[in-house]
C-alpha atoms as a PDB file:
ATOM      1  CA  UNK A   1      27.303   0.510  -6.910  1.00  0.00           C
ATOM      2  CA  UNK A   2      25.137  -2.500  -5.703  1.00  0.00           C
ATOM      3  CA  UNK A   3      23.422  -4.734  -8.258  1.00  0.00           C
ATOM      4  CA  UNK A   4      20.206  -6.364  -7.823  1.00  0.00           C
ATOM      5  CA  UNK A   5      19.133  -9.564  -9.832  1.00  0.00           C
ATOM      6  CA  UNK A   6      15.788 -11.116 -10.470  1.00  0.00           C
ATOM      7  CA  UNK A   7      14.939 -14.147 -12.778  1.00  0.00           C
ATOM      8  CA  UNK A   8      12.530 -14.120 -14.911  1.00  0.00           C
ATOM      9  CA  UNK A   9      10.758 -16.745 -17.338  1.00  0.00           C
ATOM     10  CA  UNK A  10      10.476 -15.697 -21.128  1.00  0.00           C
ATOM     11  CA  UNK A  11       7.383 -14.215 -21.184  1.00  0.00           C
ATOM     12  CA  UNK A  12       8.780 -12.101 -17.989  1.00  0.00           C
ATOM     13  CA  UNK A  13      11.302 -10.938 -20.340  1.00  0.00           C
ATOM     14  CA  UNK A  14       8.941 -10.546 -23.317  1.00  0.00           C
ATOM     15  CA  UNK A  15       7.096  -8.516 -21.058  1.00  0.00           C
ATOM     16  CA  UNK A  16       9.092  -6.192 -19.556  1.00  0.00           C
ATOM     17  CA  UNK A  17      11.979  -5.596 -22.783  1.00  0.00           C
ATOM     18  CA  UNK A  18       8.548  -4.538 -24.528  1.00  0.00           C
ATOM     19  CA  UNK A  19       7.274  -2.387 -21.347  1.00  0.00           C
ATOM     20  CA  UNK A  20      11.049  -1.078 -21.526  1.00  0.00           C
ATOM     21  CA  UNK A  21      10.527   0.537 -25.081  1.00  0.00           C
ATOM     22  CA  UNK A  22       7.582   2.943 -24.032  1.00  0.00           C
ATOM     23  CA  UNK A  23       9.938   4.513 -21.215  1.00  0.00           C
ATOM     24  CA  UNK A  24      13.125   4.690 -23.861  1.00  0.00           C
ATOM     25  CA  UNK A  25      15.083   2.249 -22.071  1.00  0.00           C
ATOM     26  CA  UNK A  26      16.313  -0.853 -21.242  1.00  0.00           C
ATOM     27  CA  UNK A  27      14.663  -2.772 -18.456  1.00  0.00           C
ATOM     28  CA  UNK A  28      17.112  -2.273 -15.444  1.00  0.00           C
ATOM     29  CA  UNK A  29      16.422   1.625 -16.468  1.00  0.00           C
ATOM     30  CA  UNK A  30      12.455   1.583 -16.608  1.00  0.00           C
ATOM     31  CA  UNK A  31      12.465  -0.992 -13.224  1.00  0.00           C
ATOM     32  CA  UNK A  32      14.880   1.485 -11.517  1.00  0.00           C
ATOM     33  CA  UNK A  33      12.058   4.311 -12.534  1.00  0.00           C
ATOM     34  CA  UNK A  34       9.140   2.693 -12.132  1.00  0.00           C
ATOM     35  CA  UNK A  35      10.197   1.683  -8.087  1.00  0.00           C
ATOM     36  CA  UNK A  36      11.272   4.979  -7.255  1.00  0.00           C
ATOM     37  CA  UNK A  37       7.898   6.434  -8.687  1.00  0.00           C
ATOM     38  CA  UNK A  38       6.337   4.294  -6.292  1.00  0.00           C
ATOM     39  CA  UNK A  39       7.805   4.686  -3.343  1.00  0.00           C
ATOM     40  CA  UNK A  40       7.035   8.182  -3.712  1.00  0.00           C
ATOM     41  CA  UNK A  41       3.658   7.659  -4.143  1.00  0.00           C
ATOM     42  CA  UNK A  42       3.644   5.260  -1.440  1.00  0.00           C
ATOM     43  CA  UNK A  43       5.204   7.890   0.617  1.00  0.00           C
ATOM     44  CA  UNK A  44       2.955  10.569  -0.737  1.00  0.00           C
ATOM     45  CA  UNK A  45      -0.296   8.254   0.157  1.00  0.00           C
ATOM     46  CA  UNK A  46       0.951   8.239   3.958  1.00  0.00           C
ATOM     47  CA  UNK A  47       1.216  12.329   3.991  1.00  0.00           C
ATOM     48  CA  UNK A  48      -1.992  12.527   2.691  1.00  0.00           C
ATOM     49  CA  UNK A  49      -3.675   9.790   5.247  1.00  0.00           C
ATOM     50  CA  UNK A  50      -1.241  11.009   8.213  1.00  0.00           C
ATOM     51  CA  UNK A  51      -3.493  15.048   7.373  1.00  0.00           C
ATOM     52  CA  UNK A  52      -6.391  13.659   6.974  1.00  0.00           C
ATOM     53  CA  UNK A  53      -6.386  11.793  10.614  1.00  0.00           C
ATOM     54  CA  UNK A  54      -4.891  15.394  11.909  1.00  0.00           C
ATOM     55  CA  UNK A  55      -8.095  17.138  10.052  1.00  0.00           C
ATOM     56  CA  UNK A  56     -10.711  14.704  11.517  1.00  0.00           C
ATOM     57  CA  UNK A  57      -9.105  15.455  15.356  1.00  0.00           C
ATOM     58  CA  UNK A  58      -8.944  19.321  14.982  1.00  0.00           C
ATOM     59  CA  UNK A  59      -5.741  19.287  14.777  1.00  0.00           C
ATOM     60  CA  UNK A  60      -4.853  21.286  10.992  1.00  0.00           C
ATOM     61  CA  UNK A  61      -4.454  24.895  11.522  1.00  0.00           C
ATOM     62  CA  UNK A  62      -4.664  27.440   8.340  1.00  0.00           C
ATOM     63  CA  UNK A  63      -3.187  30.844   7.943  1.00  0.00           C
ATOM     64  CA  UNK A  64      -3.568  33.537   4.758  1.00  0.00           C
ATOM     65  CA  UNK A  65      -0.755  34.354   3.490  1.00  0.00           C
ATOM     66  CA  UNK A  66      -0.520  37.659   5.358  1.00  0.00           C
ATOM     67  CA  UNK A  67      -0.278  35.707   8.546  1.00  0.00           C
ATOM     68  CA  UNK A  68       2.603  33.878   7.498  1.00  0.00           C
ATOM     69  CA  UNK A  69       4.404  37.019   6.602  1.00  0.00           C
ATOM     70  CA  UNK A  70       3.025  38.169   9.860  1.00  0.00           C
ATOM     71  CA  UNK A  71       4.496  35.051  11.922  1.00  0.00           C
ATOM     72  CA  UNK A  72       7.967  35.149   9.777  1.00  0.00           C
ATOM     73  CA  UNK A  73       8.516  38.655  11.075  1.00  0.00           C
ATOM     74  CA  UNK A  74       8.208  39.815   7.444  1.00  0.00           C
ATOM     75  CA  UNK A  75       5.655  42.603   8.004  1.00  0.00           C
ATOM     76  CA  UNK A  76       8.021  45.201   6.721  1.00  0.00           C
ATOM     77  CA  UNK A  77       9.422  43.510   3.533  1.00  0.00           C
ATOM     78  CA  UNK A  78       7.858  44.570   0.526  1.00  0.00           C
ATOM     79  CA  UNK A  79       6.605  41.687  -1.571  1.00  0.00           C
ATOM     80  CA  UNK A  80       4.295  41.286  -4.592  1.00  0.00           C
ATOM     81  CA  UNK A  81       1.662  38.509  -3.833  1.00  0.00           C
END
């Protein structure tokens, strides 16, 4: 397991222990959280803008549900939708 450090002034610490208590952990815990939760939105954000620059340029297709059964070669299969 790697180990990161940072230093941090008092108030830093003040800070974040305090921040720490509303997510029911210690600090290395709620940091640990709190970065992965944004990189996922940061990942999520780029999704988002990479379809909407496809939708602008024509480039999105949509299909009902039917279709997709249709395309999957799932015609026969009975299913409850």
């Amino acid at each position: 397991m790697n180990t990161v450090t940072l230093q941090l002034n008092d108030e830093e610490q003040s800070i974040l222990a305090r921040a720490a208590k509303i997510y029911d952990g210690d600090i290395p815990s709620m940091m640990k959280q709190l970065v992965f939760e944004r990189l996922e939105d940061e990942f999520d954000l780029r999704i988002i803008a990479d379809y909407e620059a496809r939708e602008r340029r024509g480039e999105t297709e949509y299909y009902s549900a039917e279709q997709m059964w249709h395309m999957l070669g799932l015609d026969d299969v009975q299913r409850h939708i």
